[in-house]
C-alpha atoms as a PDB file:
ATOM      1  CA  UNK A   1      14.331  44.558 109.039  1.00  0.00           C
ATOM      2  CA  UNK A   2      13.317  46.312 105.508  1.00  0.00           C
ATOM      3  CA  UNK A   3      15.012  49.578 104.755  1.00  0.00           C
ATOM      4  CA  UNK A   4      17.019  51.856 102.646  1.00  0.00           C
ATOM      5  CA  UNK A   5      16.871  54.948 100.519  1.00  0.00           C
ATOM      6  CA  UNK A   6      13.256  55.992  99.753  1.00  0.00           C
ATOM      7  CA  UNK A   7      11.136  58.056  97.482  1.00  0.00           C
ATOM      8  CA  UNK A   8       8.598  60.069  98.090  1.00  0.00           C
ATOM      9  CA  UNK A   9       5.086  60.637  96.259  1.00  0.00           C
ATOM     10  CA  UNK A  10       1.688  62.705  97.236  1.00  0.00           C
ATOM     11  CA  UNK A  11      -1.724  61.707  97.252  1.00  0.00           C
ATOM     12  CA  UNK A  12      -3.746  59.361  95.248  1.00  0.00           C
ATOM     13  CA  UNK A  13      -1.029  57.478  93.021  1.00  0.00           C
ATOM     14  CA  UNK A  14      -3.284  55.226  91.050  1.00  0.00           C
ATOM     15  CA  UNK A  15      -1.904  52.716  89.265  1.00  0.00           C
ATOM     16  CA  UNK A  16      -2.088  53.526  85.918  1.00  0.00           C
ATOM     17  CA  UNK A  17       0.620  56.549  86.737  1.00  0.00           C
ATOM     18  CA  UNK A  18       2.655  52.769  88.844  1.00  0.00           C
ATOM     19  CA  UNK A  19       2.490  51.160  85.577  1.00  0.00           C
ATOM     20  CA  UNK A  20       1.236  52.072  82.283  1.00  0.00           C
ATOM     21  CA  UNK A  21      -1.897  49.677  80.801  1.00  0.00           C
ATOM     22  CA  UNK A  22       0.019  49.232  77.671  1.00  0.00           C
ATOM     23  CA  UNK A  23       2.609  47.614  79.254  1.00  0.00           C
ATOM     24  CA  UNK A  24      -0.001  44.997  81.121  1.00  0.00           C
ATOM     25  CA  UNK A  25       0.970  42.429  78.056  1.00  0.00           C
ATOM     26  CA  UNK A  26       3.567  41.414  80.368  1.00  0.00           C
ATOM     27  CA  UNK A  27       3.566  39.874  83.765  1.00  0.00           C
ATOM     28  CA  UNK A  28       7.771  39.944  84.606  1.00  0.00           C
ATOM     29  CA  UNK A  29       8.366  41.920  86.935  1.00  0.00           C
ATOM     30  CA  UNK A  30      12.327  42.849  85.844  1.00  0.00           C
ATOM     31  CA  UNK A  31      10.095  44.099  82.228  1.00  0.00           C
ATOM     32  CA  UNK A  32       7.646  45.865  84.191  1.00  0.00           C
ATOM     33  CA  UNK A  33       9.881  47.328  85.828  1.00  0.00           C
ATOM     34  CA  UNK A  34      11.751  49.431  83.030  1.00  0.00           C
ATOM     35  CA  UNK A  35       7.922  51.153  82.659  1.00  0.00           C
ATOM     36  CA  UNK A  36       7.323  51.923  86.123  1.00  0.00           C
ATOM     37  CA  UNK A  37       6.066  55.819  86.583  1.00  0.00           C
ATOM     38  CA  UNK A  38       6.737  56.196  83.050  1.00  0.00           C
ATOM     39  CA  UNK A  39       3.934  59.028  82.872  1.00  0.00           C
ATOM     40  CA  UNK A  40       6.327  60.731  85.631  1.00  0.00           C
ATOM     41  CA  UNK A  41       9.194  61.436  83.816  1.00  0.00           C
ATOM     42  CA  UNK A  42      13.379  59.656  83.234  1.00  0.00           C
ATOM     43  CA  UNK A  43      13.975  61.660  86.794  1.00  0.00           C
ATOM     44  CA  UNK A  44      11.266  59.546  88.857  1.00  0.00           C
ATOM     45  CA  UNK A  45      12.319  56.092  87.117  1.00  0.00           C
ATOM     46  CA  UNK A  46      16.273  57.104  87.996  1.00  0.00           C
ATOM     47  CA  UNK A  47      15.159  57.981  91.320  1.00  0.00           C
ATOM     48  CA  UNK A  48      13.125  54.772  91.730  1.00  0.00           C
ATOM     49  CA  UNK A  49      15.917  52.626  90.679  1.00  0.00           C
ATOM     50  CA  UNK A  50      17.858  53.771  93.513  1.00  0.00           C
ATOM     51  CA  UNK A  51      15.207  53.272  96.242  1.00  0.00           C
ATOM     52  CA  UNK A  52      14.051  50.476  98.286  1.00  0.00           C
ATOM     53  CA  UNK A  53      11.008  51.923  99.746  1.00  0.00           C
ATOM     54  CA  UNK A  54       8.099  53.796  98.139  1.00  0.00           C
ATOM     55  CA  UNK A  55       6.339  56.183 100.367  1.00  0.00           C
ATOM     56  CA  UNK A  56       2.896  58.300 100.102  1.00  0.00           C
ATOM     57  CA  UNK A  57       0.359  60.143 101.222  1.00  0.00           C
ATOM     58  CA  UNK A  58      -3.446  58.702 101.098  1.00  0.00           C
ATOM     59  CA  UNK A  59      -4.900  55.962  98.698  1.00  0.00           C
ATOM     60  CA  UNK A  60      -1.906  55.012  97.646  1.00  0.00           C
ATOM     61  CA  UNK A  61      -2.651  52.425  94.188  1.00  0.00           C
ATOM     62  CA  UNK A  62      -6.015  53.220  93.809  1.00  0.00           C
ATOM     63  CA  UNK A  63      -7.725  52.467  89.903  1.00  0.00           C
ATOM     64  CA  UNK A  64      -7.760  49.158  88.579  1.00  0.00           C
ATOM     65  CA  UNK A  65      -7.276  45.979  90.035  1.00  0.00           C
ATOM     66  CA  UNK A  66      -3.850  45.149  88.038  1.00  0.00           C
ATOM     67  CA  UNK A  67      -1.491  43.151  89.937  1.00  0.00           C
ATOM     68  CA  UNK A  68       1.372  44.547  88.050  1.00  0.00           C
ATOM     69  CA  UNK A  69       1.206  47.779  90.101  1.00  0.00           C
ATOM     70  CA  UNK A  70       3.024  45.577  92.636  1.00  0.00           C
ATOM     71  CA  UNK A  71       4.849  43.442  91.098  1.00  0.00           C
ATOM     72  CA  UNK A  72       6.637  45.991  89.051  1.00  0.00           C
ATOM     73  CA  UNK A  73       7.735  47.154  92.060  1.00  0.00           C
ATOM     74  CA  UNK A  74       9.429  44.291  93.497  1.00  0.00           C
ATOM     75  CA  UNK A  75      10.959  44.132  89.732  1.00  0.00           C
ATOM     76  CA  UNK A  76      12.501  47.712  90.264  1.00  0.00           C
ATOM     77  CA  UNK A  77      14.172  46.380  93.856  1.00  0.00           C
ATOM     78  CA  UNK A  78      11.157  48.473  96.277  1.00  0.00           C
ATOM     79  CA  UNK A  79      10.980  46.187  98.933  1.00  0.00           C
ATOM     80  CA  UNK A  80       8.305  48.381 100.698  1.00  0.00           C
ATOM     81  CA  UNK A  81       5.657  50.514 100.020  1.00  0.00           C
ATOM     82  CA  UNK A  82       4.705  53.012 103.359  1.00  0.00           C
ATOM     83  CA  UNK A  83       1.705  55.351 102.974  1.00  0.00           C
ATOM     84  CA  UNK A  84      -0.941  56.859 104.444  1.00  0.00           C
ATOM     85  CA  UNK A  85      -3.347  54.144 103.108  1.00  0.00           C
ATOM     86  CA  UNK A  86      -3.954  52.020 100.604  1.00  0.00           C
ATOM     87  CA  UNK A  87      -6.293  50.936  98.090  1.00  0.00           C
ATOM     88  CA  UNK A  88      -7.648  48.025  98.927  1.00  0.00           C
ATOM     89  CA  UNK A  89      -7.121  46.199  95.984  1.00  0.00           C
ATOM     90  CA  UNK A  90      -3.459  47.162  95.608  1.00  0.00           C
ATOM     91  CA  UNK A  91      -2.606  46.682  99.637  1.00  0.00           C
ATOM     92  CA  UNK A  92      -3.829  42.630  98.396  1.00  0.00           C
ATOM     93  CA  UNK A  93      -1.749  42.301  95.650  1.00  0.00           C
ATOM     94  CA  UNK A  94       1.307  44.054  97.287  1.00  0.00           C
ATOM     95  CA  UNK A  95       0.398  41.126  99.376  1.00  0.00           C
ATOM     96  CA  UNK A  96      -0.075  38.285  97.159  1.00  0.00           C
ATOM     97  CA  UNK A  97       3.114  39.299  95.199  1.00  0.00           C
ATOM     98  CA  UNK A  98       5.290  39.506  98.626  1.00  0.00           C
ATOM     99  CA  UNK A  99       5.433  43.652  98.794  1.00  0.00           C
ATOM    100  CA  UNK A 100       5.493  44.612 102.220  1.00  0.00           C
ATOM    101  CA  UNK A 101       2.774  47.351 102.262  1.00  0.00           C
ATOM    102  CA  UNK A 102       2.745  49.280 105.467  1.00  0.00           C
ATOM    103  CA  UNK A 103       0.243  51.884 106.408  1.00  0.00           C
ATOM    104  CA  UNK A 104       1.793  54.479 108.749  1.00  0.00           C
ATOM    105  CA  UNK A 105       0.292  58.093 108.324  1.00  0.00           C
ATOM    106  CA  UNK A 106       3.611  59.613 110.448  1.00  0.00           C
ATOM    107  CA  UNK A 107       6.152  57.578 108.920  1.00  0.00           C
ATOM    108  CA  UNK A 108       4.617  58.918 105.862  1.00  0.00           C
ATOM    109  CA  UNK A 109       4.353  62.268 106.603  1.00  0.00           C
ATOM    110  CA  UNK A 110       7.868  62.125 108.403  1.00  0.00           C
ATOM    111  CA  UNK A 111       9.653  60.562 104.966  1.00  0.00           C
ATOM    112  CA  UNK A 112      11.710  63.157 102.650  1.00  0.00           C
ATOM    113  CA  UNK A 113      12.320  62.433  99.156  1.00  0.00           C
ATOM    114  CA  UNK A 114      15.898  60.984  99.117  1.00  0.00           C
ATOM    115  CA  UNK A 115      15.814  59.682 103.032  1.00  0.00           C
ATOM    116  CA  UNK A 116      16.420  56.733 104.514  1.00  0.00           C
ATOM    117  CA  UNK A 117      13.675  54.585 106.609  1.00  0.00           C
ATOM    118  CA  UNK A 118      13.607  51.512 108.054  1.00  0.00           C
ATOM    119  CA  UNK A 119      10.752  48.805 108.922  1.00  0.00           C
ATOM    120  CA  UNK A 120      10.635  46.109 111.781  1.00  0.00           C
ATOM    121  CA  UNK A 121       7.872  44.234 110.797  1.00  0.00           C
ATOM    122  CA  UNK A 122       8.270  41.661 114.284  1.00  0.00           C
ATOM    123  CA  UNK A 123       7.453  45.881 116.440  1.00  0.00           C
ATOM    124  CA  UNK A 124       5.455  47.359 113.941  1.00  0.00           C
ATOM    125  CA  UNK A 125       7.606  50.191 113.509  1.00  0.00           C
ATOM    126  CA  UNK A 126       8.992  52.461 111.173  1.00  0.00           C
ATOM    127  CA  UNK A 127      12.432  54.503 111.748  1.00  0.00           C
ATOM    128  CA  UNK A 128      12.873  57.827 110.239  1.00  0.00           C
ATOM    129  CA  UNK A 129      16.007  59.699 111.198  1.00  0.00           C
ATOM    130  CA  UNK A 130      15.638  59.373 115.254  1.00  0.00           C
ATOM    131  CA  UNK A 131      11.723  58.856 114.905  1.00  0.00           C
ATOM    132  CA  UNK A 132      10.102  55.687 115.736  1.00  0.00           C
ATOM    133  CA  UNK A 133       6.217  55.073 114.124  1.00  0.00           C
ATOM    134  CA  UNK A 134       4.204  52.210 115.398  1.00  0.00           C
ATOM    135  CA  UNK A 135       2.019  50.299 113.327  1.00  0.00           C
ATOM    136  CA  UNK A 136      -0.379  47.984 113.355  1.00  0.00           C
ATOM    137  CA  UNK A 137       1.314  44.284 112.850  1.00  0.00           C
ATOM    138  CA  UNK A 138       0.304  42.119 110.330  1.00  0.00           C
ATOM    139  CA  UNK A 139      -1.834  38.858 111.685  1.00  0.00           C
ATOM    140  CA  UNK A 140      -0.248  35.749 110.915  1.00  0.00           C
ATOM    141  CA  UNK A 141      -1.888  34.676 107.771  1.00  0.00           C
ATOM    142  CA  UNK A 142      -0.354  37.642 105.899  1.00  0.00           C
ATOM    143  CA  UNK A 143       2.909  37.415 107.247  1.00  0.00           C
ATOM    144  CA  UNK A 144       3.306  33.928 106.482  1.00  0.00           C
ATOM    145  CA  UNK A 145       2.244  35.063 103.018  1.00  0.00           C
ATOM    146  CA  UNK A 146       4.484  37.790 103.215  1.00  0.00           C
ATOM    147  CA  UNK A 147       7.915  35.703 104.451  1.00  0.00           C
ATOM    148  CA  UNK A 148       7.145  33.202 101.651  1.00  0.00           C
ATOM    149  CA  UNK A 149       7.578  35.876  99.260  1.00  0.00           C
ATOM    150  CA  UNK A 150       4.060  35.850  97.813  1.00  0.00           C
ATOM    151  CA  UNK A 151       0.745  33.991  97.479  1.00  0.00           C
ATOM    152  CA  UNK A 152       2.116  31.335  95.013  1.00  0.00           C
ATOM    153  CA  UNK A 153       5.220  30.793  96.828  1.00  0.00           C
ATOM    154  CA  UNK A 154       3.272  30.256 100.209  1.00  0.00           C
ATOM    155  CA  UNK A 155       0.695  28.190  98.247  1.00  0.00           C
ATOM    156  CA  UNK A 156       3.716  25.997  96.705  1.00  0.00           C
ATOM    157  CA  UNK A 157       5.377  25.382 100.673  1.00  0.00           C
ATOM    158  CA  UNK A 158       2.536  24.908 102.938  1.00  0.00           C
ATOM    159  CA  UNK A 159      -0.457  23.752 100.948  1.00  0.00           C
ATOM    160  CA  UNK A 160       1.126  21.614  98.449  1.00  0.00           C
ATOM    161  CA  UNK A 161       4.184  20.446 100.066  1.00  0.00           C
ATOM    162  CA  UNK A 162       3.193  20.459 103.878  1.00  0.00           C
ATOM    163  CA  UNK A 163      -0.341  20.058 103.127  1.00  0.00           C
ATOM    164  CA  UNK A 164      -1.598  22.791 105.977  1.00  0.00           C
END
């Protein structure tokens, strides 16, 4: 089970306003990290640092194709991101870099700034306060992925080492 103290944002957070382009020169996520929402404000970054879970309303990482929108992220300790839906590109890297990405329009609407949630990826559900939101469960490709912590870590334990 994923969970903890989340933060809320609205609608169409691309990912320039996740991470910067300037700041694309690196590819650490702890370095990313220190830039993530920057165009937000000190307030969102404080409030970031303190949550494990992201949450948001519709197209959630939508713009380019950077894989640092994820992975800076993970670098600032989200473990999740839940949202109405995703980009496409950005629900692949959350993927690839081992961020569980969860689309859940209720549990989205349902999360307040501040509050805590918590995901059962096994059910497929998300727990807000005393409300339970089903999900679709990943198929077993991703969450193989997923519990290897990314694309290259999965790639480095069952292709090179196991040979699957």
């Amino acid at each position: 089970m994923i969970g903890g103290k989340c933060i809320k944002f609205g609608d169409s957070i691309n990912t320039d306003l996740i991470i910067p382009g300037r700041y694309l020169v690196s590819i650490d996520p702890k370095e990313l990290a220190k830039h993530a929402f920057e165009p937000l404000g000190e307030e969102v970054q404080k409030r970031l640092a303190s949550s494990r879970i992201a949450a948001a309303g519709v197209n959630f990482g939508c713009g380019s194709a950077r894989e640092q929108a994820a992975s800076c992220l993970i670098g600032a300790g989200v473990q999740a991101v839940i949202a109405k839906s995703f980009a496409r590109v950005f629900f692949r890297n959350s993927i690839n870099t081992g961020l569980l990405a969860v689309e859940c329009p209720g549990a989205a609407d349902a999360i307040e700034d501040g509050e805590e949630a918590f995901i059962d990826t096994a059910a497929g559900t998300v727990t807000v306060g005393e409300q339970v939101f089903h999900f679709d469960p990943y198929p077993e490709s991703l969450r193989l992925i997923l519990d290897a912590g990314g694309l290259i870590p999965y790639i480095a334990k069952y292709v090179l080492v196991e040979g699957k």
